[in-house]
C-alpha atoms as a PDB file:
ATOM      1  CA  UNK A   1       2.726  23.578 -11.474  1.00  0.00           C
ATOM      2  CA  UNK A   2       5.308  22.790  -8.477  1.00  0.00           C
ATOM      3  CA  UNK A   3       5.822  19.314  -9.599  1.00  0.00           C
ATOM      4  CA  UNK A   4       8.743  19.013 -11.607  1.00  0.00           C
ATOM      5  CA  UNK A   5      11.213  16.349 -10.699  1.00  0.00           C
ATOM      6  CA  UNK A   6      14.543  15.352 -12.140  1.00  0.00           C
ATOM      7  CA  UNK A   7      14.517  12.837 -15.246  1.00  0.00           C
ATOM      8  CA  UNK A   8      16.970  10.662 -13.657  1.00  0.00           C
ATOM      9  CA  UNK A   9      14.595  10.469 -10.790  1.00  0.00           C
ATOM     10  CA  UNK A  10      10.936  10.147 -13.078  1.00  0.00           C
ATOM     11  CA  UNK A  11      12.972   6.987 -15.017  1.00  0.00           C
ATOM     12  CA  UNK A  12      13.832   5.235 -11.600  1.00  0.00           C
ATOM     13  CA  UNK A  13      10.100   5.532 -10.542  1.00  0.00           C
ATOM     14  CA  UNK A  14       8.806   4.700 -14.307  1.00  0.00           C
ATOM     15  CA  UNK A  15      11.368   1.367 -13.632  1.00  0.00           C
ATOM     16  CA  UNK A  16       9.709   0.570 -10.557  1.00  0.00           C
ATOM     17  CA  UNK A  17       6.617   0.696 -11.492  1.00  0.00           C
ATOM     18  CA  UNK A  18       7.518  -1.851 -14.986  1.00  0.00           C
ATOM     19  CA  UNK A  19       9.259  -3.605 -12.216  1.00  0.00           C
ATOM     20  CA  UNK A  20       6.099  -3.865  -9.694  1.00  0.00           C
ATOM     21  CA  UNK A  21       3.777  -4.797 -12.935  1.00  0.00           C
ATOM     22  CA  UNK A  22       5.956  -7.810 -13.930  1.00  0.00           C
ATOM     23  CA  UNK A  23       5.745  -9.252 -10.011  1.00  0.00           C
ATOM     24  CA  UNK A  24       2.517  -9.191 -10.123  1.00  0.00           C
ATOM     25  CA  UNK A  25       2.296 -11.752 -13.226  1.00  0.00           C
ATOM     26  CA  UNK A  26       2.510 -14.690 -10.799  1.00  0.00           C
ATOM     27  CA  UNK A  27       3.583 -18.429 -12.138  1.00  0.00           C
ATOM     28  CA  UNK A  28       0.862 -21.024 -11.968  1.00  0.00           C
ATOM     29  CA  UNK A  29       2.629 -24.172 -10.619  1.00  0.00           C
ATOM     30  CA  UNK A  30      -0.351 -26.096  -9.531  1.00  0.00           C
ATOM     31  CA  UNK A  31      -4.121 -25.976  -9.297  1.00  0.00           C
ATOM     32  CA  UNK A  32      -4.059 -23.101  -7.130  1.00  0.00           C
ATOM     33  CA  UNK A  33      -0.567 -23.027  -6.127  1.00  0.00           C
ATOM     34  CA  UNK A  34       1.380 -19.675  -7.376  1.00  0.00           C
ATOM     35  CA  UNK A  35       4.912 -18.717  -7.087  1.00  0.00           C
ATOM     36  CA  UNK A  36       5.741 -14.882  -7.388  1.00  0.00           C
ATOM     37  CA  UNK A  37       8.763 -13.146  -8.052  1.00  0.00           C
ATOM     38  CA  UNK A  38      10.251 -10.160  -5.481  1.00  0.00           C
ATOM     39  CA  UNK A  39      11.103  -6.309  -5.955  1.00  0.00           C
ATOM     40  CA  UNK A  40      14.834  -6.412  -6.472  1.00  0.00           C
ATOM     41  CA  UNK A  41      16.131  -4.984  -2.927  1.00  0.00           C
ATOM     42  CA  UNK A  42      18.645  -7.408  -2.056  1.00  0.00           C
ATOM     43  CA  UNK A  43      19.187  -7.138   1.586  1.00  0.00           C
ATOM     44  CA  UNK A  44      15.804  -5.840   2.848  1.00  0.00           C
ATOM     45  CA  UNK A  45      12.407  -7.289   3.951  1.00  0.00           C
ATOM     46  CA  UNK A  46       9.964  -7.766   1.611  1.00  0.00           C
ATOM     47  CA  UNK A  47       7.376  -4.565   1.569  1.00  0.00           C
ATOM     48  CA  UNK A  48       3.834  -5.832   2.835  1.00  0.00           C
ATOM     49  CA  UNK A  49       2.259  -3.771  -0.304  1.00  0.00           C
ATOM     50  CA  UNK A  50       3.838  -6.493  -2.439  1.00  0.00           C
ATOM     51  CA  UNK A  51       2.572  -9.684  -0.595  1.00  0.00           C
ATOM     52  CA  UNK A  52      -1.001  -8.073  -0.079  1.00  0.00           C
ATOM     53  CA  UNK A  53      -1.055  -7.340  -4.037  1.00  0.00           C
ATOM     54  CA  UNK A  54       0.228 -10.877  -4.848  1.00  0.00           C
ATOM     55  CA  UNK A  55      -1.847 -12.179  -2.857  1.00  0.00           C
ATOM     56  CA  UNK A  56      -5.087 -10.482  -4.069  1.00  0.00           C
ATOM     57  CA  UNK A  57      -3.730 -11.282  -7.898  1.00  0.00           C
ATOM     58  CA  UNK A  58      -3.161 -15.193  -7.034  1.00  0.00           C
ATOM     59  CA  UNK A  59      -7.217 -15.453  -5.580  1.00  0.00           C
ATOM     60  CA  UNK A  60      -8.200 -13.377  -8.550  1.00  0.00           C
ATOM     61  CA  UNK A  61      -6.868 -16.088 -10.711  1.00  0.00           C
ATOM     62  CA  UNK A  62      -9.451 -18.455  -9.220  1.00  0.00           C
ATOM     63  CA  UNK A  63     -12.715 -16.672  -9.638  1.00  0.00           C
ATOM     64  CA  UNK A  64     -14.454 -15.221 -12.715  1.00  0.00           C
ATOM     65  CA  UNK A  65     -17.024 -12.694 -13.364  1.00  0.00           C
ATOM     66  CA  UNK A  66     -16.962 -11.446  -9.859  1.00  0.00           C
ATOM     67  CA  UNK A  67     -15.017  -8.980  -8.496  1.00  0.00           C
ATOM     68  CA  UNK A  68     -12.833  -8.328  -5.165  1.00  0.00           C
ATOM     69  CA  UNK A  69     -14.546  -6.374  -2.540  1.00  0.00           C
ATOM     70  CA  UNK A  70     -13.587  -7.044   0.770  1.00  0.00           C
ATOM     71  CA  UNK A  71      -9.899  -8.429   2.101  1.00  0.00           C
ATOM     72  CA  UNK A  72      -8.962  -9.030   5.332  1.00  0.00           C
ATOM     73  CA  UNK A  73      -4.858 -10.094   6.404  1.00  0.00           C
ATOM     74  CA  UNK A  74      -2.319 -10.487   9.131  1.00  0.00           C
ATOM     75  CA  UNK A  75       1.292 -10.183   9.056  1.00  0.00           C
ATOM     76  CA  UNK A  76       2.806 -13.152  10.818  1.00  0.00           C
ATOM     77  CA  UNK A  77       6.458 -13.339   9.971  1.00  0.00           C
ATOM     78  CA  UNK A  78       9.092 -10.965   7.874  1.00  0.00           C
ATOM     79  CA  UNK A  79       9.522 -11.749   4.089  1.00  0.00           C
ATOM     80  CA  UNK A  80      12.823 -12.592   2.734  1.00  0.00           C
ATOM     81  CA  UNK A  81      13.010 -10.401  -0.156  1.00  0.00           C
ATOM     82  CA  UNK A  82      15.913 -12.739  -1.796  1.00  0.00           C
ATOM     83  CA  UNK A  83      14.047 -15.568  -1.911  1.00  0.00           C
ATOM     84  CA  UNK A  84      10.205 -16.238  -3.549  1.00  0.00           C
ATOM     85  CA  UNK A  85       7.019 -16.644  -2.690  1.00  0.00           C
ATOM     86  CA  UNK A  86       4.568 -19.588  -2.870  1.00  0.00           C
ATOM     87  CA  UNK A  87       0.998 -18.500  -2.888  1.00  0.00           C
ATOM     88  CA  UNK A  88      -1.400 -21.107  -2.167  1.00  0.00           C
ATOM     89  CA  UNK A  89      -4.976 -20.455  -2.484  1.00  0.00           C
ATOM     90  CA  UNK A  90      -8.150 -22.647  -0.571  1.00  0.00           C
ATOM     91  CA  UNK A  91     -11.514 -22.218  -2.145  1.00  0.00           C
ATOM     92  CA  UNK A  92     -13.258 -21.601   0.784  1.00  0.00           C
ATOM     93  CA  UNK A  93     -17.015 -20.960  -0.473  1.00  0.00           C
ATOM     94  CA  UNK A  94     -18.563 -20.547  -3.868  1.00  0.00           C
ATOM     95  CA  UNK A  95     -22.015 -18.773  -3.508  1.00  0.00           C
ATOM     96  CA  UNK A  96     -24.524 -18.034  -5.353  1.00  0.00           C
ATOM     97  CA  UNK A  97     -24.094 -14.035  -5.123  1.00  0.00           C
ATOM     98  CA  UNK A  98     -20.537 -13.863  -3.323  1.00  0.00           C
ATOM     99  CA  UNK A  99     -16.770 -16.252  -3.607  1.00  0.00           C
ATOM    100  CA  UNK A 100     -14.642 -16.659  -0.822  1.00  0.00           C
ATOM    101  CA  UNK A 101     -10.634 -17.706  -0.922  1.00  0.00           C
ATOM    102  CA  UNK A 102      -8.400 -17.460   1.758  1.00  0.00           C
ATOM    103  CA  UNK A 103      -4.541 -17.450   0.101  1.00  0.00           C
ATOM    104  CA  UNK A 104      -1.598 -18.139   2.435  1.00  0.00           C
ATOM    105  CA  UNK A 105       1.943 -16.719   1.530  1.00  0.00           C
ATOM    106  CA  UNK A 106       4.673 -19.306   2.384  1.00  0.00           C
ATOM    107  CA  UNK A 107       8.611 -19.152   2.056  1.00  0.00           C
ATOM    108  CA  UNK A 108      10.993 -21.729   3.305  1.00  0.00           C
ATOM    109  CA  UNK A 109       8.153 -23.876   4.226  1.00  0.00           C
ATOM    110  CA  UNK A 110       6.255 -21.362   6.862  1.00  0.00           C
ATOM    111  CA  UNK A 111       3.429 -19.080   6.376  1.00  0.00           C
ATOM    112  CA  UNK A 112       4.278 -15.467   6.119  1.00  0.00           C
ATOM    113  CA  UNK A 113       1.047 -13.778   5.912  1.00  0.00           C
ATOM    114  CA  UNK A 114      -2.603 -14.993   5.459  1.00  0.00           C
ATOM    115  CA  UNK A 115      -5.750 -13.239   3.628  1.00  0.00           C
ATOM    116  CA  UNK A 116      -8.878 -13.804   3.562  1.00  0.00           C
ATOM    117  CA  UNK A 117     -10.984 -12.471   0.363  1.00  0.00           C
ATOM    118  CA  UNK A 118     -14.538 -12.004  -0.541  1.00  0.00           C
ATOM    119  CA  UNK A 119     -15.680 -11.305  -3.982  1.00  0.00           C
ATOM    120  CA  UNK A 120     -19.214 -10.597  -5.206  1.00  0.00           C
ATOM    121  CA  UNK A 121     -21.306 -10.806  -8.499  1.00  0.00           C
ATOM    122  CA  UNK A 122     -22.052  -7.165  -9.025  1.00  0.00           C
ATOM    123  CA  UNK A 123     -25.271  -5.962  -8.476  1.00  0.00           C
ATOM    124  CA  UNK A 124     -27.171  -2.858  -8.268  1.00  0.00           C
ATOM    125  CA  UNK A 125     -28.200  -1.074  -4.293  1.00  0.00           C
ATOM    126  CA  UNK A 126     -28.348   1.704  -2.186  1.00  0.00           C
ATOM    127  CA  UNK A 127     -25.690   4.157  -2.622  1.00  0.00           C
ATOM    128  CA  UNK A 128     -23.316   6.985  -0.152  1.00  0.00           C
ATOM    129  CA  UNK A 129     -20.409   7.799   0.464  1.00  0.00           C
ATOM    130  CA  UNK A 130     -18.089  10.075   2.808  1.00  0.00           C
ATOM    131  CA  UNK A 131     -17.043  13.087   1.390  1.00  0.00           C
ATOM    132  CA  UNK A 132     -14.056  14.062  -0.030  1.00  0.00           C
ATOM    133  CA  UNK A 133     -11.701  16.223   2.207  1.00  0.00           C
ATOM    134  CA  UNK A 134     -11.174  19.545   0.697  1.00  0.00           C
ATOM    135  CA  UNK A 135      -7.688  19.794  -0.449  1.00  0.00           C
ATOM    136  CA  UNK A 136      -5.817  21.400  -3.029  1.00  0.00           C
ATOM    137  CA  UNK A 137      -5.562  19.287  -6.398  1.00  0.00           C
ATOM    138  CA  UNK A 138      -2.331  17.762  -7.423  1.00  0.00           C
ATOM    139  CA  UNK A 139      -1.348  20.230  -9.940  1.00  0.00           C
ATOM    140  CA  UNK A 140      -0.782  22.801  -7.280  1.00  0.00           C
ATOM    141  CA  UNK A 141       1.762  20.548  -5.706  1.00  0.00           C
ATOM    142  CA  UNK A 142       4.892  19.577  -5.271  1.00  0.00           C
ATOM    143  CA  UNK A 143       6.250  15.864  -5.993  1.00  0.00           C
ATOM    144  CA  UNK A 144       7.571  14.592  -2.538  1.00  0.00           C
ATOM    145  CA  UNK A 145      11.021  13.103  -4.252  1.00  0.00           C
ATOM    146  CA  UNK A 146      11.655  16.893  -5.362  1.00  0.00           C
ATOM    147  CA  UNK A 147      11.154  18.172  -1.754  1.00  0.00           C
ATOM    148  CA  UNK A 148      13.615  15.387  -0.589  1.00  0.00           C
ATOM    149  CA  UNK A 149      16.087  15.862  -3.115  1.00  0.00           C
ATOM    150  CA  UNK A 150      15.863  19.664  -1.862  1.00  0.00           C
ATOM    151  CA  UNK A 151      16.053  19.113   1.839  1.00  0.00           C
ATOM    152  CA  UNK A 152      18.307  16.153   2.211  1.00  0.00           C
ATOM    153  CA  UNK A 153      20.657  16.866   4.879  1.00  0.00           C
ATOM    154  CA  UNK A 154      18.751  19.853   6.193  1.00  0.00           C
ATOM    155  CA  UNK A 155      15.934  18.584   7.766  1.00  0.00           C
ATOM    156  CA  UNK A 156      16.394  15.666  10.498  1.00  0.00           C
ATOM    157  CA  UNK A 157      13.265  14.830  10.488  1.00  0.00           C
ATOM    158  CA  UNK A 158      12.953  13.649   6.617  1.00  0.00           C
ATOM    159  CA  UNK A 159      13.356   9.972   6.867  1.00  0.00           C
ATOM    160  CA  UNK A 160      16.169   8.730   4.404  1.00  0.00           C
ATOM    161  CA  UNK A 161      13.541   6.358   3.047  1.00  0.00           C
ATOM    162  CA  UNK A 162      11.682   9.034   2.009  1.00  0.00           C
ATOM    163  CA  UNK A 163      14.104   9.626  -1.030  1.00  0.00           C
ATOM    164  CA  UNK A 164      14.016   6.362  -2.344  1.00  0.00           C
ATOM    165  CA  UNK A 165      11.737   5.968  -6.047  1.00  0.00           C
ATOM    166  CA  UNK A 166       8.435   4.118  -5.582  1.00  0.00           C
ATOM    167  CA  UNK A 167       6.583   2.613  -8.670  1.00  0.00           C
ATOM    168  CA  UNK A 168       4.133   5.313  -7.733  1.00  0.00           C
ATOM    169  CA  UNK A 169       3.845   9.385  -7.861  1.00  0.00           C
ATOM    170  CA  UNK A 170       2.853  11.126  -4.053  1.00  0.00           C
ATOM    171  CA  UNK A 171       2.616  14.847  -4.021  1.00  0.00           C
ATOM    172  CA  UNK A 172       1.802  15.517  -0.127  1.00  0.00           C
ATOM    173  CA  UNK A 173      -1.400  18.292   0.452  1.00  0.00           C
ATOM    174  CA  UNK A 174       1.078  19.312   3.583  1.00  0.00           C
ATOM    175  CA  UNK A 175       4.426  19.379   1.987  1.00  0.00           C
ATOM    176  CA  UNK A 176       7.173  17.540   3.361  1.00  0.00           C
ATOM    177  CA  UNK A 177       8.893  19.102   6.159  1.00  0.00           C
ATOM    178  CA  UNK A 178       7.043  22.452   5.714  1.00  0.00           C
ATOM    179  CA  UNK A 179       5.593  23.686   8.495  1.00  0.00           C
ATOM    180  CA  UNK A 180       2.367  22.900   7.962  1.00  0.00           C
ATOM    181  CA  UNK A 181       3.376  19.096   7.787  1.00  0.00           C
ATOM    182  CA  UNK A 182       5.346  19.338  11.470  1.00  0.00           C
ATOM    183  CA  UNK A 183       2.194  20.818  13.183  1.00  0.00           C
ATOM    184  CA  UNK A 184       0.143  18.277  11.649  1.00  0.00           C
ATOM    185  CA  UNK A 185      -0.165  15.572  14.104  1.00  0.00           C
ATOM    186  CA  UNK A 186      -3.366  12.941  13.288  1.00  0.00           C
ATOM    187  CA  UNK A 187      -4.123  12.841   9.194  1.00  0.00           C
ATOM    188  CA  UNK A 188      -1.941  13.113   6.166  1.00  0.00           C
ATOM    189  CA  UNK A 189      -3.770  13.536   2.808  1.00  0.00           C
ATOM    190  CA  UNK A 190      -1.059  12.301   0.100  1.00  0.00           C
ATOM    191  CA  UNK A 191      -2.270  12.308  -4.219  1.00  0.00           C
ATOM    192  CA  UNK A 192      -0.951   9.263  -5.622  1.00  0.00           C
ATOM    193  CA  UNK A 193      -0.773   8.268  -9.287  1.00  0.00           C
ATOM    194  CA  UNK A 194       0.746   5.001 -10.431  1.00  0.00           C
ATOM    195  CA  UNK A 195       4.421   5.865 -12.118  1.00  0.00           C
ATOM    196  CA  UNK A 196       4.229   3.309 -14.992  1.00  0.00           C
ATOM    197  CA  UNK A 197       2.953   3.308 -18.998  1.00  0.00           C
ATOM    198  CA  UNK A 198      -0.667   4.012 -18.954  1.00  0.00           C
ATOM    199  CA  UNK A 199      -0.828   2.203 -21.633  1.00  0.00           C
ATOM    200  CA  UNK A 200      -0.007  -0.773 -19.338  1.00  0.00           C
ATOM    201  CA  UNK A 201      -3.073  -0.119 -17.586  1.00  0.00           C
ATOM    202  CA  UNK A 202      -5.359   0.426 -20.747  1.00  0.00           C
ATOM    203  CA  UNK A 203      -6.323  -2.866 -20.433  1.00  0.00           C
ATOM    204  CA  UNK A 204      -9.621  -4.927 -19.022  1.00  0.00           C
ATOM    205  CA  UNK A 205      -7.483  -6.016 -16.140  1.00  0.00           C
ATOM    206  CA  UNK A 206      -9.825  -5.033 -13.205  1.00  0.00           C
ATOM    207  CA  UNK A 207      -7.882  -7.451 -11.262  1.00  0.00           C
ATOM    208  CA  UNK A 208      -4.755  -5.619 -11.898  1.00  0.00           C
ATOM    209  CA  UNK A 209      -5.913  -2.499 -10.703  1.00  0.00           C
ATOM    210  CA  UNK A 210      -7.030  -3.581  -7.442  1.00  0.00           C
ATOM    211  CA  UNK A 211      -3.853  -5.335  -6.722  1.00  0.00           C
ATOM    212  CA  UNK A 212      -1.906  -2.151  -7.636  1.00  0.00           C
ATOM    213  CA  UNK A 213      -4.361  -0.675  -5.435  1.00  0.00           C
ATOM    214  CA  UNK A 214      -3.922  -2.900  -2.871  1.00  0.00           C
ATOM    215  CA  UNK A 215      -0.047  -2.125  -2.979  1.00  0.00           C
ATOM    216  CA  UNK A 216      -0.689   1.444  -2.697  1.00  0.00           C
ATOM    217  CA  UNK A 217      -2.279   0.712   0.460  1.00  0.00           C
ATOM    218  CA  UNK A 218       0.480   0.081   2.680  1.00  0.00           C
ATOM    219  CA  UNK A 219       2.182   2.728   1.401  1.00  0.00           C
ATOM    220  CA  UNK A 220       3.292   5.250   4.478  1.00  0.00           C
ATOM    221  CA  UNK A 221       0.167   3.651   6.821  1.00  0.00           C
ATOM    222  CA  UNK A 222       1.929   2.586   9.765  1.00  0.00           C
ATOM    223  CA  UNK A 223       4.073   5.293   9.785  1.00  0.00           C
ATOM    224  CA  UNK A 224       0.932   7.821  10.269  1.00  0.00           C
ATOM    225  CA  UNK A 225       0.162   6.801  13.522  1.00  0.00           C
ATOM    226  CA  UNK A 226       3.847   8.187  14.706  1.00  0.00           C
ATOM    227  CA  UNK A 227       2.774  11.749  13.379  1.00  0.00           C
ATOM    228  CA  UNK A 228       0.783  12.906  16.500  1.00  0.00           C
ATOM    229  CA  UNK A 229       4.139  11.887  18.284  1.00  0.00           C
ATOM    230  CA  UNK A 230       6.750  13.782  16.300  1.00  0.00           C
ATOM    231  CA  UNK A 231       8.320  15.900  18.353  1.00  0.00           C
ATOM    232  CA  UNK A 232       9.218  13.134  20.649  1.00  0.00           C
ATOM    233  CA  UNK A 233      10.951  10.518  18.541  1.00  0.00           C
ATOM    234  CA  UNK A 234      12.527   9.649  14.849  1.00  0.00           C
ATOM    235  CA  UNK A 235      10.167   7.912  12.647  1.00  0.00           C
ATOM    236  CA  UNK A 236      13.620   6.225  11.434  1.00  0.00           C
ATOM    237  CA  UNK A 237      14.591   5.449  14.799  1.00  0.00           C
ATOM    238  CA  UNK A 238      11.620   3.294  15.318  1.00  0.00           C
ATOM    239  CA  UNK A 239      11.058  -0.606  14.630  1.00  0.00           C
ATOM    240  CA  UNK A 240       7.670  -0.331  12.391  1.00  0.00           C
ATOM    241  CA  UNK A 241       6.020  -3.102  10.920  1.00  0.00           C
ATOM    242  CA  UNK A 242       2.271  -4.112   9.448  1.00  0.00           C
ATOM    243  CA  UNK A 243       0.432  -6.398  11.549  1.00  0.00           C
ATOM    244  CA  UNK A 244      -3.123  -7.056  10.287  1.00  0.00           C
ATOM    245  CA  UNK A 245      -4.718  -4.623   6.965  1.00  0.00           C
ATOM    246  CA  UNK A 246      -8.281  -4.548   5.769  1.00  0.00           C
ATOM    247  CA  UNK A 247      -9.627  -3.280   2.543  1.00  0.00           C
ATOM    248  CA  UNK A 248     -12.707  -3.036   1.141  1.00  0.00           C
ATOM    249  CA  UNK A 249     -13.706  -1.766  -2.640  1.00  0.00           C
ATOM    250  CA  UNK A 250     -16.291   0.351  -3.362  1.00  0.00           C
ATOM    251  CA  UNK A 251     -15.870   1.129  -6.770  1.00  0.00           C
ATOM    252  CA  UNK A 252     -13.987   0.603  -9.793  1.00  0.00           C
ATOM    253  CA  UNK A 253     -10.687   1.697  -9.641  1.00  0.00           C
ATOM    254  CA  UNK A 254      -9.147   4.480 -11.708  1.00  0.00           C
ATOM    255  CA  UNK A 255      -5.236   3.362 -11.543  1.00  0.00           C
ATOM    256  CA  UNK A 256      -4.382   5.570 -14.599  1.00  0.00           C
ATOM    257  CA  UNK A 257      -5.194   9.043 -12.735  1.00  0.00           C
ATOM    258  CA  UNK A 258      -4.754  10.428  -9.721  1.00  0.00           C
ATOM    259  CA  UNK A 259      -6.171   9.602  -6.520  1.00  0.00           C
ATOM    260  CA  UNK A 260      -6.579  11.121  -2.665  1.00  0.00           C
ATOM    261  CA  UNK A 261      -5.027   8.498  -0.154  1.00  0.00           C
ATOM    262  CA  UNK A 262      -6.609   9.864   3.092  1.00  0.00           C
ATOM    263  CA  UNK A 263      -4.763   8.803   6.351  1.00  0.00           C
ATOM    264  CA  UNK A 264      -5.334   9.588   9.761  1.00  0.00           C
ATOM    265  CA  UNK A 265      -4.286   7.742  13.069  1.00  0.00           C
ATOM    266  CA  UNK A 266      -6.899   7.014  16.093  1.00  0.00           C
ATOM    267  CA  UNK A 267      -5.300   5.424  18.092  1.00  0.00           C
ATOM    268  CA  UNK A 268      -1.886   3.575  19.686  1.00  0.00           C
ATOM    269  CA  UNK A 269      -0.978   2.057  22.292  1.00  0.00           C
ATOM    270  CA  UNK A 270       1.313  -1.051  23.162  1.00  0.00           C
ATOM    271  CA  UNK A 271       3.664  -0.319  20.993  1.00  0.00           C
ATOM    272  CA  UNK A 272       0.915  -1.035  18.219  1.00  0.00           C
ATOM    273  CA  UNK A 273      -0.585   2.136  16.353  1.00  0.00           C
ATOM    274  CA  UNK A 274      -4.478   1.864  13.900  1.00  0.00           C
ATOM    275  CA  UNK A 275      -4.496   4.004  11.180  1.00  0.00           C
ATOM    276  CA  UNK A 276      -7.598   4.125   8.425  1.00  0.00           C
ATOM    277  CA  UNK A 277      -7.404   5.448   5.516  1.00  0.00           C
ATOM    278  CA  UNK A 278     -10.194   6.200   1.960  1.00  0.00           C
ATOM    279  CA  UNK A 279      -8.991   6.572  -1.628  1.00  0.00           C
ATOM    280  CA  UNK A 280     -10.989   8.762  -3.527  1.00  0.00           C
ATOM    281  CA  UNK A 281     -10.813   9.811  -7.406  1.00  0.00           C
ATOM    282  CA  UNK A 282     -10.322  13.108  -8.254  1.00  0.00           C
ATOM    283  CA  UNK A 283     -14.268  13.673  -8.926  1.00  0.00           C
ATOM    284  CA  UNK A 284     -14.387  12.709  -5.017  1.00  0.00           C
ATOM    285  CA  UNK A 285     -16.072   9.628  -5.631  1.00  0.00           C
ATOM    286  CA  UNK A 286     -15.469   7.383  -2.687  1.00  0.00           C
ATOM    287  CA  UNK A 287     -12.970   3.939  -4.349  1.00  0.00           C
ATOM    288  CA  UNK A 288     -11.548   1.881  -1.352  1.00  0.00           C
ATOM    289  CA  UNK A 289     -11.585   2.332   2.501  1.00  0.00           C
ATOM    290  CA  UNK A 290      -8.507   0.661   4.414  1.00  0.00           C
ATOM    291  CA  UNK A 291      -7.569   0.101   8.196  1.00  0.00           C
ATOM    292  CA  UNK A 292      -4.132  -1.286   9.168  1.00  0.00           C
ATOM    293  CA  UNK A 293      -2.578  -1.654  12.906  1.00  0.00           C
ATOM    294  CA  UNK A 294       1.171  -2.012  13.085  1.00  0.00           C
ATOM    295  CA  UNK A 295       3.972  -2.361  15.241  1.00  0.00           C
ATOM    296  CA  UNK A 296       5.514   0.706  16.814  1.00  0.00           C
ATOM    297  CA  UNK A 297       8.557  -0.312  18.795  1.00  0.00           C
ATOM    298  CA  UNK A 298      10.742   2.319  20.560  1.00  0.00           C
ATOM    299  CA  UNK A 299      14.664   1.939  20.260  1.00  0.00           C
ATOM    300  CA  UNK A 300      15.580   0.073  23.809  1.00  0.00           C
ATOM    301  CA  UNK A 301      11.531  -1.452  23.771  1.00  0.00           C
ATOM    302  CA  UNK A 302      11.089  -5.123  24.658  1.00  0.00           C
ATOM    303  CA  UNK A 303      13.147  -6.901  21.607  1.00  0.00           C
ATOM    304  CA  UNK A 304      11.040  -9.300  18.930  1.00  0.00           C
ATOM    305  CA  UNK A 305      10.835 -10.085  15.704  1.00  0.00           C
ATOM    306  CA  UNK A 306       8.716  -7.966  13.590  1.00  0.00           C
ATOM    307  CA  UNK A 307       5.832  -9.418  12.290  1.00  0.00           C
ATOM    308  CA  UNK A 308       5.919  -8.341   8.398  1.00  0.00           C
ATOM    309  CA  UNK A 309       7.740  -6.241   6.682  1.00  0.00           C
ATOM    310  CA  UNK A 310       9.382  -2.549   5.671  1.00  0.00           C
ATOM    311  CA  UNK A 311       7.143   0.233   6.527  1.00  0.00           C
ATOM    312  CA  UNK A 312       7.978   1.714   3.119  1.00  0.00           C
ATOM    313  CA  UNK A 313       8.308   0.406  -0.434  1.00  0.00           C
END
């Protein structure tokens, strides 16, 4: 195995990850009205992972026996990561096979970000699903942080954002800065596995592990749809941002093992870039499909403020 990564650097992500778990307990102030706590990066935007996760966990708290499987979101102003965020949740519909809430995200007395969620009472139906991409399992790889760690300072192209600990593991299937990652230019497979105490997770928490999920799924998105355009700009030169996300469920989710987030860009233009991505389980069982456009500014572009958030958590 490749994968080996320095204990200072496995404790940092194992922190993050206790770190992103206690966020995501939310205070009930009011019928539903939530409040909800912020990563601890003083000095940075809040991470549009965190707000899509909170706000998934705050509309969970108003439905039972059903279960998340569509969300839909947009990304209207940046997040003040030293301040934190009210949660308020409208019980749109109450059906007799599906729940909808819409949950807006305020701070200072604006709205932030809005999301609109459908759950369903499960039931049995048809069943297929996209394959899995052939790529090599995460044993044979290397964990990205190592490859950082090895190549800071040597490669200009490694983002300095890319060496920072996230509450989850990513071993790239094209290794970071290799040459088979430069050449790539429209889809980047990446196996992630959340960093924290399975034990955490050994729970009957569904609703836990689709907001960790839902986390996970701004992780690196907008910053795909720069890869077919690498040789012509810094991804840390740009101004990125999330703009509008969807997901949908499919399945149960396995947070305690690893899965295959599968981006790939189709598109940009306007300064705005779509990327879609699937997570599947390592048995290639098809969990969660996602679809995110986001703001791709170039340095000396038309100035404004950016809609959401830090590309990166």
């Amino acid at each position: 195995m490749n994968s080996d990564e320095s204990p200072d650097h496995a404790q940092a992500c194992r922190a993050r990850a206790a770190r992103l778990l206690n966020i995501l307990e939310l205070e009930a102030i009011e019928q539903n009205l939530y409040r909800g706590q912020n990563e601890s990066r003083q000095g940075m935007r809040l991470f549009g992972g965190q707000v899509l996760a909170q706000s998934l966990r705050a509309a969970c708290h108003t439905v039972q026996g059903r279960v998340p499987h569509s969300l839909r979101a947009y990304f209207m102003r940046a997040g003040n990561s030293g301040r934190p965020v009210l949660y308020e949740v409208e019980r749109i519909r109450d059906g007799r096979s599906f729940t909808t809430r819409r949950v807006v995200a305020i701070q200072q007395g604006q709205a932030i970000f809005s999301m609109d969620v459908s759950f369903q009472l499960p039931e049995p139906g048809f069943e297929h699903a996209h394959p899995m991409p052939n790529v090599p399992p995460p044993e044979e790889l290397e964990d990205d942080m190592a490859v950082v760690a090895r190549l800071t300072g040597r490669d200009p192209s490694l983002s300095p954002m890319a060496g920072r600990p996230r509450p989850f593991e990513m071993r790239s299937v094209f290794p970071l800065a290799s040459e088979a990652w430069h050449l790539n230019r429209f889809w980047n497979p990446v196996w992630i596995r959340f960093a924290g105490d399975p034990a955490d997770l050994a729970s009957d928490d569904d609703a836990l592990a689709h907001a960790l999920l839902a986390y996970a799924s701004d992780m690196g998105l907008v910053s795909t749809a720069v890869l077919p355009h690498m040789d012509s700009v810094r991804r840390d030169a740009l101004q990125m941002a999330s703009l509008d996300h969807a997901l949908w469920f499919h399945r149960p989710v396995p947070m305690d093992d690893w899965l295959l987030f599968h981006k790939r860009t189709s598109a940009a233009q306007g300064a705005r870039g779509l990327v879609h991505a699937e997570f599947f389980a390592r048995d290639g069982s098809l969990v969660a499909s996602v679809t995110q456009e986001g703001l791709l500014r170039q340095p000396g572009a038309a100035a404004g403020r950016a809609a959401s958030v830090d590309a990166a958590p």
